[in-house]
C-alpha atoms as a PDB file:
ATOM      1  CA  UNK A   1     145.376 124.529 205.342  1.00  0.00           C
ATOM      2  CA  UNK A   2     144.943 127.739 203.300  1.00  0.00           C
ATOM      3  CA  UNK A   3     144.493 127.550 199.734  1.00  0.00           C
ATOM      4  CA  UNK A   4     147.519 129.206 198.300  1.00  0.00           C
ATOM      5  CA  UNK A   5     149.540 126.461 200.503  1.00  0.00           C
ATOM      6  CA  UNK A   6     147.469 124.005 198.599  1.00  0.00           C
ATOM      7  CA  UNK A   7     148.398 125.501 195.603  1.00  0.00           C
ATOM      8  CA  UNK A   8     152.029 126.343 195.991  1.00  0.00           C
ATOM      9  CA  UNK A   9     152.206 122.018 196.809  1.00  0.00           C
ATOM     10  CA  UNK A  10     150.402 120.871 193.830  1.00  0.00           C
ATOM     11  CA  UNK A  11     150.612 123.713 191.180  1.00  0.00           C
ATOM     12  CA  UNK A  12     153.240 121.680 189.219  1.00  0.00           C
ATOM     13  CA  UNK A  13     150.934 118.831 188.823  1.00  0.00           C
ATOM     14  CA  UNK A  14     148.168 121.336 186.655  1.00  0.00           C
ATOM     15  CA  UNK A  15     148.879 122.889 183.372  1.00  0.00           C
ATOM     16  CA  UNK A  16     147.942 126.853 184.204  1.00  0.00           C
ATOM     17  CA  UNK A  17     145.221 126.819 181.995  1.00  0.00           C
ATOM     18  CA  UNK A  18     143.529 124.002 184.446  1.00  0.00           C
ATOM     19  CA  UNK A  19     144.644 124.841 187.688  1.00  0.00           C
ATOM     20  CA  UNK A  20     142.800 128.864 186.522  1.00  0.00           C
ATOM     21  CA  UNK A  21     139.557 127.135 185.704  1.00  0.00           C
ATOM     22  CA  UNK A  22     139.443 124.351 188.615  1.00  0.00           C
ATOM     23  CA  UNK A  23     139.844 127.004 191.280  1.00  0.00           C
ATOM     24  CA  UNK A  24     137.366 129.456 189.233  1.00  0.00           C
ATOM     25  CA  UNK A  25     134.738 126.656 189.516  1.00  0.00           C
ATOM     26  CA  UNK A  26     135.329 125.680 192.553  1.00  0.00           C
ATOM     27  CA  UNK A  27     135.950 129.329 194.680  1.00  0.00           C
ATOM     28  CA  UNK A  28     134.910 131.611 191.524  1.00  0.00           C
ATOM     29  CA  UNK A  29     138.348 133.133 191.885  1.00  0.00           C
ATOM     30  CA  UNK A  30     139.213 134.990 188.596  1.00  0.00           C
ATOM     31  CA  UNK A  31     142.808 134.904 188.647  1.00  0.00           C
ATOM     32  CA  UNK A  32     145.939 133.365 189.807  1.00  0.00           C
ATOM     33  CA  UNK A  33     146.440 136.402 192.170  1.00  0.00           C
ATOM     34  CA  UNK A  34     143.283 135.711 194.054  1.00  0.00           C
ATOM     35  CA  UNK A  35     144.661 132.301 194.960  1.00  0.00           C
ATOM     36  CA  UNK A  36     147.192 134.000 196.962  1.00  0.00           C
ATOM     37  CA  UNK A  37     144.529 135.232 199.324  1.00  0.00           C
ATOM     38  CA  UNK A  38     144.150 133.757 202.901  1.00  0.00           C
ATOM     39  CA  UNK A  39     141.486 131.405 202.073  1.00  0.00           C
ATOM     40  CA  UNK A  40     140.875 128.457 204.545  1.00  0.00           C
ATOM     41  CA  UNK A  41     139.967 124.564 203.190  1.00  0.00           C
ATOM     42  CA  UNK A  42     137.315 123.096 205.178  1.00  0.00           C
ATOM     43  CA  UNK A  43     137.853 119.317 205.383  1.00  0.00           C
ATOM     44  CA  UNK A  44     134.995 119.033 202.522  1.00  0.00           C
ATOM     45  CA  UNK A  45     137.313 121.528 200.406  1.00  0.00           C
ATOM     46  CA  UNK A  46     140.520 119.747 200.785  1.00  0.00           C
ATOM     47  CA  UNK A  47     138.554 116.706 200.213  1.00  0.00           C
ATOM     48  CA  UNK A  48     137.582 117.681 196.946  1.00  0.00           C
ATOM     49  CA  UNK A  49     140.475 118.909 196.085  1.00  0.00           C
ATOM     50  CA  UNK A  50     142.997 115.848 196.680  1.00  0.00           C
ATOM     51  CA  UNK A  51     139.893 113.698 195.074  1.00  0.00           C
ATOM     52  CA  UNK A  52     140.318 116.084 191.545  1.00  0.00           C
ATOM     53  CA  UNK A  53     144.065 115.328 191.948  1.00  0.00           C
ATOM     54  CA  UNK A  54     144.006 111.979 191.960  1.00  0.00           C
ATOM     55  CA  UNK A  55     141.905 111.927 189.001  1.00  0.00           C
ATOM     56  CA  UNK A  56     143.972 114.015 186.821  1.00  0.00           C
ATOM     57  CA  UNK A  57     147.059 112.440 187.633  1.00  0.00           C
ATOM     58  CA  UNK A  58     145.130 109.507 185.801  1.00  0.00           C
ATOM     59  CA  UNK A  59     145.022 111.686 182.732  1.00  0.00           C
ATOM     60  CA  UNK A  60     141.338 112.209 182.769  1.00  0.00           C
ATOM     61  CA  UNK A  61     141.098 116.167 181.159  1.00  0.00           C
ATOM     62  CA  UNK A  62     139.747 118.310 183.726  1.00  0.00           C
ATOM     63  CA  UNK A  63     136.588 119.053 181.888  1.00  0.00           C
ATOM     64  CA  UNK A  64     135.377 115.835 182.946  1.00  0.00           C
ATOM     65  CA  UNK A  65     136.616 115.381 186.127  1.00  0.00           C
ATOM     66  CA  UNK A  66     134.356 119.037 186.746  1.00  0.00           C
ATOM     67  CA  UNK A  67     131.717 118.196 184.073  1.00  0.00           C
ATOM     68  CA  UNK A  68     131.988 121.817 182.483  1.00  0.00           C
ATOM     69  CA  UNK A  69     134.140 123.357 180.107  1.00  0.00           C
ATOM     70  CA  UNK A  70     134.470 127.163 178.590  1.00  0.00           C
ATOM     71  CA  UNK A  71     134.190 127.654 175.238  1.00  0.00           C
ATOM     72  CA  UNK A  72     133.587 130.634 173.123  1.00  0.00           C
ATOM     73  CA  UNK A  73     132.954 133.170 176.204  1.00  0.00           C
ATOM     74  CA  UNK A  74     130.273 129.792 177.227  1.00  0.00           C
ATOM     75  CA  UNK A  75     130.311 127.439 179.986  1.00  0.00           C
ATOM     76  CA  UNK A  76     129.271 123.991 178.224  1.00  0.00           C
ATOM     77  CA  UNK A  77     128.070 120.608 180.111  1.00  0.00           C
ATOM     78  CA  UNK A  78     130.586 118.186 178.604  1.00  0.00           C
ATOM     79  CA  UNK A  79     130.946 114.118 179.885  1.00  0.00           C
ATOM     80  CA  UNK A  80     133.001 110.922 178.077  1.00  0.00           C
ATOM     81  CA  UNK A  81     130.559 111.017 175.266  1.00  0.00           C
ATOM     82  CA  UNK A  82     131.796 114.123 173.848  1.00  0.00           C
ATOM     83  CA  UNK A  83     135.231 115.915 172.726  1.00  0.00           C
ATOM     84  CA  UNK A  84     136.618 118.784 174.980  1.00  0.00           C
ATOM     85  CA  UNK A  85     136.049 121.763 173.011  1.00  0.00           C
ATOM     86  CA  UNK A  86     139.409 123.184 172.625  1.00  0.00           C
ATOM     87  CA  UNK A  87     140.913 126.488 171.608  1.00  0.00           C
ATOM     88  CA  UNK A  88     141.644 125.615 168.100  1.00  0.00           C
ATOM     89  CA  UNK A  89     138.066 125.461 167.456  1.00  0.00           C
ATOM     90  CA  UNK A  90     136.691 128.884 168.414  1.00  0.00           C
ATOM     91  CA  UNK A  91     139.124 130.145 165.365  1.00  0.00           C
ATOM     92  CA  UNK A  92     136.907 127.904 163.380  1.00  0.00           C
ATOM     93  CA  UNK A  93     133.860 129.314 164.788  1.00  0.00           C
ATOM     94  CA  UNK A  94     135.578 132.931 164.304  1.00  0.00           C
ATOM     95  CA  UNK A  95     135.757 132.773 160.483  1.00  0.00           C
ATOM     96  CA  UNK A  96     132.256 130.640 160.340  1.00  0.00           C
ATOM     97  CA  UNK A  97     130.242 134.481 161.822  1.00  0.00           C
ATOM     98  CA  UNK A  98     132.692 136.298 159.183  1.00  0.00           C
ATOM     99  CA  UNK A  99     131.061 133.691 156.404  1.00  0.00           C
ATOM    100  CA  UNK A 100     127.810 134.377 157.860  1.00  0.00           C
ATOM    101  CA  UNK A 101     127.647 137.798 158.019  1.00  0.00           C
ATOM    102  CA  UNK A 102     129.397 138.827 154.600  1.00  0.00           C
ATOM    103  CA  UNK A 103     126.661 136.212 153.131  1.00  0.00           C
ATOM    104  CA  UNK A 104     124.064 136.399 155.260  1.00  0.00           C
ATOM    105  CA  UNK A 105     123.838 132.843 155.571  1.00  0.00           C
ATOM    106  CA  UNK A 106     120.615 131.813 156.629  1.00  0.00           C
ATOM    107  CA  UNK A 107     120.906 128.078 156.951  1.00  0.00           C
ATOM    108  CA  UNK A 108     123.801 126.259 158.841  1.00  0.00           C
ATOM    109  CA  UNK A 109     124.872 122.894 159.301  1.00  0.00           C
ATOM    110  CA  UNK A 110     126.590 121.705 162.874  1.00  0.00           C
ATOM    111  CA  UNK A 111     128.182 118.263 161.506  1.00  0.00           C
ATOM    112  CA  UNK A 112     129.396 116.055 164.408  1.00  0.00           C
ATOM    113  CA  UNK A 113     128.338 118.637 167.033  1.00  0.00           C
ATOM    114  CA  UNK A 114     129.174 116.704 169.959  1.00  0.00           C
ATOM    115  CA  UNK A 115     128.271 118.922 172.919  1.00  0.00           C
ATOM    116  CA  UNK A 116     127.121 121.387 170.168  1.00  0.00           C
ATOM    117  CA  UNK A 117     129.477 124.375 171.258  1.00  0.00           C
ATOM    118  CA  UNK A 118     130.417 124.890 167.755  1.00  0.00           C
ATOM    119  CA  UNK A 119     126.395 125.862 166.696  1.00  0.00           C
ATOM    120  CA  UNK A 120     125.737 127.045 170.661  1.00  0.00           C
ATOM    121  CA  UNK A 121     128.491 129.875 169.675  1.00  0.00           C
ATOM    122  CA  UNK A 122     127.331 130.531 166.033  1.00  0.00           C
ATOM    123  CA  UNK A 123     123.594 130.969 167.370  1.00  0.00           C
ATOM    124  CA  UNK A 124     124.348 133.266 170.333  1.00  0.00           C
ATOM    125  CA  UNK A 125     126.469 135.555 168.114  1.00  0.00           C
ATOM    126  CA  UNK A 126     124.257 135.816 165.499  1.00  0.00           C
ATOM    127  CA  UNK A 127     120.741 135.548 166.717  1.00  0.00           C
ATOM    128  CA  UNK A 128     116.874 134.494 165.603  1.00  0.00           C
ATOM    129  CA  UNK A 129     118.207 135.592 162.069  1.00  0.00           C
ATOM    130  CA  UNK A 130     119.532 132.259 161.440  1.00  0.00           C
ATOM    131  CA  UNK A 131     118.575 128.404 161.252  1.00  0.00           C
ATOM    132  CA  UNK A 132     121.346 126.594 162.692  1.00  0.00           C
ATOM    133  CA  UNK A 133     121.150 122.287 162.625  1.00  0.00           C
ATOM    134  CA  UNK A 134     123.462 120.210 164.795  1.00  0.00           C
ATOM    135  CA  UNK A 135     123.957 116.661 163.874  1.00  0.00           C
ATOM    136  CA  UNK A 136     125.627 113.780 164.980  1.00  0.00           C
ATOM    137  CA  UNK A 137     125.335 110.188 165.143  1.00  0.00           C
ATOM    138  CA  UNK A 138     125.742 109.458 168.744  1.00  0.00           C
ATOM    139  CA  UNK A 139     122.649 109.580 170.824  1.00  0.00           C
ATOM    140  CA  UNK A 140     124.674 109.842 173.691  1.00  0.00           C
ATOM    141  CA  UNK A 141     126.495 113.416 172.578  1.00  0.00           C
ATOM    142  CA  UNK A 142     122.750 114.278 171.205  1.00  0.00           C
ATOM    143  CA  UNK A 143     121.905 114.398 175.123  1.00  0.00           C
ATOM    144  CA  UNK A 144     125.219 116.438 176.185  1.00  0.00           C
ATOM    145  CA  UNK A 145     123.834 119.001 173.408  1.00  0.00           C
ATOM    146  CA  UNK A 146     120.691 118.844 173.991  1.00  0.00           C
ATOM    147  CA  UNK A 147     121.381 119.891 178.016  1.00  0.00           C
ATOM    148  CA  UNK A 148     123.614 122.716 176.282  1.00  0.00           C
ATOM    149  CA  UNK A 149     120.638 123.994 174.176  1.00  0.00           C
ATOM    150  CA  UNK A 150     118.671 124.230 176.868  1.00  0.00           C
ATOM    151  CA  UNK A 151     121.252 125.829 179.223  1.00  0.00           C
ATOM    152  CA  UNK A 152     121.962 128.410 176.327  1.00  0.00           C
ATOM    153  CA  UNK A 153     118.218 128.683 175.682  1.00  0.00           C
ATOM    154  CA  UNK A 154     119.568 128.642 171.822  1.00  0.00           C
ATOM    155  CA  UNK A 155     116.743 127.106 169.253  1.00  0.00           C
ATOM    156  CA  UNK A 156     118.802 124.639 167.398  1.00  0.00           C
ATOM    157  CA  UNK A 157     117.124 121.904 165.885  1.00  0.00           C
ATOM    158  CA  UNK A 158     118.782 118.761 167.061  1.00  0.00           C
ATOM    159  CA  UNK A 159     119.532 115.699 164.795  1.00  0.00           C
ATOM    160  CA  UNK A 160     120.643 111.797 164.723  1.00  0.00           C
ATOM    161  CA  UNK A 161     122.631 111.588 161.786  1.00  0.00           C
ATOM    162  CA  UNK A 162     125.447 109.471 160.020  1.00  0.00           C
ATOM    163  CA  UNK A 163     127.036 112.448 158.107  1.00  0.00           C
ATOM    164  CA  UNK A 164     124.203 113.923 155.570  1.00  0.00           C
ATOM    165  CA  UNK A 165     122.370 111.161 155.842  1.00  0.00           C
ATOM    166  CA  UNK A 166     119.524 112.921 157.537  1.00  0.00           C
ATOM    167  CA  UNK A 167     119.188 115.893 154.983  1.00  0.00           C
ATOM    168  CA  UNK A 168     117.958 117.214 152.167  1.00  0.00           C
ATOM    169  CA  UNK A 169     119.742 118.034 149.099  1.00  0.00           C
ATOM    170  CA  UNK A 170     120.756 121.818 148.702  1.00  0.00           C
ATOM    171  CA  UNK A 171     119.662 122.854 152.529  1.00  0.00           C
ATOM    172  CA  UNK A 172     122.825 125.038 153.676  1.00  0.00           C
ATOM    173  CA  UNK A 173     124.484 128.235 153.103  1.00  0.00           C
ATOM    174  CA  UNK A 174     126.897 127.083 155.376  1.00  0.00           C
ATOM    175  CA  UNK A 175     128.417 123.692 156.634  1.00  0.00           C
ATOM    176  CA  UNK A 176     130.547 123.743 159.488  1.00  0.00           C
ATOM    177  CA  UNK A 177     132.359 120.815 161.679  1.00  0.00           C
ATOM    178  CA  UNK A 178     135.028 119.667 163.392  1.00  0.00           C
ATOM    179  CA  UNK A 179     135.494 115.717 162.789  1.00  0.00           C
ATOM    180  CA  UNK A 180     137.272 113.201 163.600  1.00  0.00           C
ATOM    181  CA  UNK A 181     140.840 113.824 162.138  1.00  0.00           C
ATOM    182  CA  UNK A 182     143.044 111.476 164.597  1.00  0.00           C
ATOM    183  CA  UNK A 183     144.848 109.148 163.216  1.00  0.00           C
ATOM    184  CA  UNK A 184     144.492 105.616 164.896  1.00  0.00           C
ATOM    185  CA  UNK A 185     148.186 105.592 166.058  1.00  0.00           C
ATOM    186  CA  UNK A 186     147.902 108.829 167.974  1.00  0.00           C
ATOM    187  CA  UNK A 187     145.317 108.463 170.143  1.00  0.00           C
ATOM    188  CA  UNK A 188     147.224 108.065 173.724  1.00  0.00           C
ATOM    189  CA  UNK A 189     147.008 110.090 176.281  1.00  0.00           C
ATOM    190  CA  UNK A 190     144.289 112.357 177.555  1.00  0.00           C
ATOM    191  CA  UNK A 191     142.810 111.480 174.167  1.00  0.00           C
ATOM    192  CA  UNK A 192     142.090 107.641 175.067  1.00  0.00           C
ATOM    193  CA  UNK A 193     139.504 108.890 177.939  1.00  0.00           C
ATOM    194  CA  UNK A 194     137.773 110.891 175.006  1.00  0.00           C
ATOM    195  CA  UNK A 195     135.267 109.268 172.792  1.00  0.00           C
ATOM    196  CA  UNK A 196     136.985 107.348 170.090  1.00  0.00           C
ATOM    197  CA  UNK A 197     134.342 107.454 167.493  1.00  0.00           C
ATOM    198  CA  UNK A 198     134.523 111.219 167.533  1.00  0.00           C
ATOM    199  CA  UNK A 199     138.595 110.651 167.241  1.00  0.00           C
ATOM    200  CA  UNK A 200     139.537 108.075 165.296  1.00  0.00           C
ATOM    201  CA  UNK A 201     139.678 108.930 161.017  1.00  0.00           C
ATOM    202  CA  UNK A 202     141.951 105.977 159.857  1.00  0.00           C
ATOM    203  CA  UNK A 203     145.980 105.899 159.615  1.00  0.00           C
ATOM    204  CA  UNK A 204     146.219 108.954 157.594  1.00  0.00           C
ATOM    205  CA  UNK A 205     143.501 110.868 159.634  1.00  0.00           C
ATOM    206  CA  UNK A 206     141.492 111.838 157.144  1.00  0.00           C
ATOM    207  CA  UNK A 207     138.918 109.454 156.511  1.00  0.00           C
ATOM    208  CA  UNK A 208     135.813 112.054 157.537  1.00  0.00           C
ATOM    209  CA  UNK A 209     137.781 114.874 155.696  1.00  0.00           C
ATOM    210  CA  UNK A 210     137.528 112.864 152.766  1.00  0.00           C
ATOM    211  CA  UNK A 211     133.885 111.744 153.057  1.00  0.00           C
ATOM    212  CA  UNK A 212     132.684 115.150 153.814  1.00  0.00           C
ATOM    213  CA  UNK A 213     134.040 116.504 151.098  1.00  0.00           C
ATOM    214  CA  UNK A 214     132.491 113.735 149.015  1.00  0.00           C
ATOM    215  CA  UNK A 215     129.131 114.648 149.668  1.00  0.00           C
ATOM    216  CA  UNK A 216     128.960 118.046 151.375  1.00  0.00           C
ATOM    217  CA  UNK A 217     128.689 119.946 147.242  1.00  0.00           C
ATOM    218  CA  UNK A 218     125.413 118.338 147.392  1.00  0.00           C
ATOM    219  CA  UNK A 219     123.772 119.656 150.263  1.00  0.00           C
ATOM    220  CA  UNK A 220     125.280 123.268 150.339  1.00  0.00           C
ATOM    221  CA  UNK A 221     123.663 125.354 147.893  1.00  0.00           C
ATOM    222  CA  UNK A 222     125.127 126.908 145.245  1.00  0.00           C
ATOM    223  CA  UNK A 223     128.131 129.302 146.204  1.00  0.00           C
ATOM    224  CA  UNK A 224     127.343 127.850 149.844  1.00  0.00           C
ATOM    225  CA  UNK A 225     130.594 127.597 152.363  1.00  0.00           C
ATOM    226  CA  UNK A 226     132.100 124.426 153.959  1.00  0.00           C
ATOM    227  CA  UNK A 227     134.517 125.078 156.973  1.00  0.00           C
ATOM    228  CA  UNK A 228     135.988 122.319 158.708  1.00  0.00           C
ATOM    229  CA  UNK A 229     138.805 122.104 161.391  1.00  0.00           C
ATOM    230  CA  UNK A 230     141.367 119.731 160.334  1.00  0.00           C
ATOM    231  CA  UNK A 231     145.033 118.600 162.034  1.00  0.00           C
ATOM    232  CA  UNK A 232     147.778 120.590 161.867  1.00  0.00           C
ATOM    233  CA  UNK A 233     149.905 118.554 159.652  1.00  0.00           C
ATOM    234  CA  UNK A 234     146.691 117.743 157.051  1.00  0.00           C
ATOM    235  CA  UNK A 235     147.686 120.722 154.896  1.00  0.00           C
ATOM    236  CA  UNK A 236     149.405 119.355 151.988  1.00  0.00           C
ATOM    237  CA  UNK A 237     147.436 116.078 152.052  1.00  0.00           C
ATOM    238  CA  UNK A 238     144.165 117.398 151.928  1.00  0.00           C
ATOM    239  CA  UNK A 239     145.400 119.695 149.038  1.00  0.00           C
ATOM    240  CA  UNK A 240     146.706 116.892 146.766  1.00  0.00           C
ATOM    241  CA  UNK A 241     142.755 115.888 147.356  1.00  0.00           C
ATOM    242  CA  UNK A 242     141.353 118.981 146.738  1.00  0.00           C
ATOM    243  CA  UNK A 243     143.336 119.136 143.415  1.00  0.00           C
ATOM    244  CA  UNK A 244     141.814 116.237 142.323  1.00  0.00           C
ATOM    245  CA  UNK A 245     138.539 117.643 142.398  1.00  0.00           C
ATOM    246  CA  UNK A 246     136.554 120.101 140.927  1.00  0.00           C
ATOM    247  CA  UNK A 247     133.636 121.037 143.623  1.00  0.00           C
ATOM    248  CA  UNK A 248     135.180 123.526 145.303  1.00  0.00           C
ATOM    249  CA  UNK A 249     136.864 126.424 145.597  1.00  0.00           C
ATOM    250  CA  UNK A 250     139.303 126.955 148.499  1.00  0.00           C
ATOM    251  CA  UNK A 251     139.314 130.599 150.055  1.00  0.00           C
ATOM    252  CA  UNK A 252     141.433 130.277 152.862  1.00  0.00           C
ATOM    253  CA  UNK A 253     143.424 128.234 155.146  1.00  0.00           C
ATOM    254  CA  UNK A 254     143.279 129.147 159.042  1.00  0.00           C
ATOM    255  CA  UNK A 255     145.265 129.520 160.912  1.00  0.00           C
ATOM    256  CA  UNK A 256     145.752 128.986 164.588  1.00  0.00           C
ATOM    257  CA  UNK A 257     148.399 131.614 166.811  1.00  0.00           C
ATOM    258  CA  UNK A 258     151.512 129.782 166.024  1.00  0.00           C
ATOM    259  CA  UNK A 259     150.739 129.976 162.329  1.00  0.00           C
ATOM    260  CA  UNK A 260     149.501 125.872 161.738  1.00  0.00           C
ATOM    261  CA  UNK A 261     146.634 125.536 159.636  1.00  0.00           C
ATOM    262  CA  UNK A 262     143.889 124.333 161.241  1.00  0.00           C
ATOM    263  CA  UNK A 263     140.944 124.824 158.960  1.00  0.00           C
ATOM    264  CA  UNK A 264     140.096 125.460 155.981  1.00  0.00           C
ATOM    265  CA  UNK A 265     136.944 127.752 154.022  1.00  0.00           C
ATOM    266  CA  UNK A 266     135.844 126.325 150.978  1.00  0.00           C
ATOM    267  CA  UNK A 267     133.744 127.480 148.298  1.00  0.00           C
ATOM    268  CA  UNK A 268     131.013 125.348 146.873  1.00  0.00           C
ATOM    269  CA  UNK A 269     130.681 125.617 142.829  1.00  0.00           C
ATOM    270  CA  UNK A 270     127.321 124.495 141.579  1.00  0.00           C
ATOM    271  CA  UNK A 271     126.823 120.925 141.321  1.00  0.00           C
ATOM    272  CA  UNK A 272     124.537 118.281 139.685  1.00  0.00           C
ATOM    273  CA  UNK A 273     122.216 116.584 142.284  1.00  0.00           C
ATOM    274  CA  UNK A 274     121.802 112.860 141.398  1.00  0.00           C
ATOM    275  CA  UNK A 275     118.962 111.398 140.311  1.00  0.00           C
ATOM    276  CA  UNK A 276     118.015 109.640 143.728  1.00  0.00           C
ATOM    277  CA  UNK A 277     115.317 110.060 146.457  1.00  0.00           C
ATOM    278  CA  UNK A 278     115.904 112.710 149.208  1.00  0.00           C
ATOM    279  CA  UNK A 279     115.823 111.764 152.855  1.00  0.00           C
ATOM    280  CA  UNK A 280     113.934 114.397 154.776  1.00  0.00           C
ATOM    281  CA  UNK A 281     115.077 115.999 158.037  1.00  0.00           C
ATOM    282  CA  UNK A 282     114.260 113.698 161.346  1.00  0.00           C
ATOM    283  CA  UNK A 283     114.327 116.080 164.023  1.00  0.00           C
ATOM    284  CA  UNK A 284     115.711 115.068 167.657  1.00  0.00           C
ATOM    285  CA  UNK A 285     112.733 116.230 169.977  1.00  0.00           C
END
């Protein structure tokens, strides 16, 4: 069998963007014009083949099935214990290098970095100029972004954290994450093979949105940035909280290509530090 027979018989099965980046990995073909070339499937080809077709049709996301995913111009090692990186979030890492350079942010928090593509991105764009710290309290997506690290050759200091519990008061010029924002009702699907603790923020969604933004004041420094990535339909929601506070300043909503907000940039006013003992930074080694 030649490969754009295989193709033609199972394209329907693949969303585009899949099908692309299976064949790429598998034949480094750039395009689906290439897969109209005469290409022959050994048996071990066509073997591997039907076996990542069977496993899709399960709904497991193709990232997993081939261990990798792209993100950000980057080819990331990704497994169950961390989120795909998706689209959505390289907008959030777009506006995060405009916040850095127009500020020249020196110190930036990855919170809930999962396979750390979020700080992998920040740190190859930007360079030795910055200190960039990924967190997370999974040991097991520590690993996956530790591997990445490594891969990347990026010197990001690695840490096992619940939220800001491993850090110093006043550390960052910038604070960036993607958390969990699924609400417990919506996670069917593709989702359910993804790690539910990096998924699941209550019925409403919003249960990390609202602790982050109950403690992040205190560890950005003064007119320090927060940026996280939040659902499409948290926009008035998270407003009505943000009205009801008076730590920050919001400077934009973003926005992803079909115009749904998807993140928001917020401005940290200066805040009072209470009077209780800092935890320092542990350090993943």
């Amino acid at each position: 069998m030649y490969l754009k027979e295989w193709v033609k018989t199972n394209r329907h099965i693949f969303t585009e963007s899949d099908l692309g980046f299976m064949l790429k990995e598998i034949f480094s073909l750039g395009n689906l014009l290439l897969y109209e070339r005469n290409i022959s499937l050994d048996k071990e080809k066509l073997s591997c083949l039907d076996k990542i077709k069977r496993m899709y049709l399960k709904g497991l996301p193709m990232a997993y099935i081939l261990g990798n995913e792209e993100f950000f111009g980057l080819k990331l090692k990704v497994n169950p214990q961390v989120l795909v990186p998706r689209k959505e979030t390289e907008l959030i890492v777009e506006k995060a290098l405009d916040v850095i350079k127009e500020n020249s942010c020196g110190f930036i928090l990855d919170l809930g970095c999962g396979s750390a593509n979020i700080a992998i991105a920040i740190k190859k764009a930007i360079g030795k100029d910055i200190r960039v710290f990924s967190s997370d309290v999974s040991l097991g997506a520590l690993t996956v972004a530790k591997k990445n690290c490594l891969l990347h050759e990026t010197n990001i200091l690695l840490v096992n954290s619940n939220l800001f519990g491993g850090f110093k008061f006043k550390s960052f010029d910038l604070i960036i994450s993607n958390p969990p924002y699924v609400a417990e009702g919506e996670i069917r699907g593709p989702l359910e093979y993804e790690p539910r603790i990096a998924l699941a923020a209550g019925r409403d969604g919003l249960a990390f949105i609202k602790a982050i933004l109950s403690q992040a004041h205190l560890y950005l420094r003064n007119n320090g940035y927060l940026i996280m990535e939040i659902g499409y339909s948290h926009k008035e929601a998270l407003s009505r909280l943000l009205a009801k506070t008076d730590r920050y300043e919001t400077i934009e909503w973003i926005k992803d290509y079909d115009g749904n907000c998807r993140g928001i940039l917020l401005k940290n006013y200066k805040s009072q530090i209470p009077n209780s003992k800092q935890t320092p930074i542990a350090e993943l080694q």
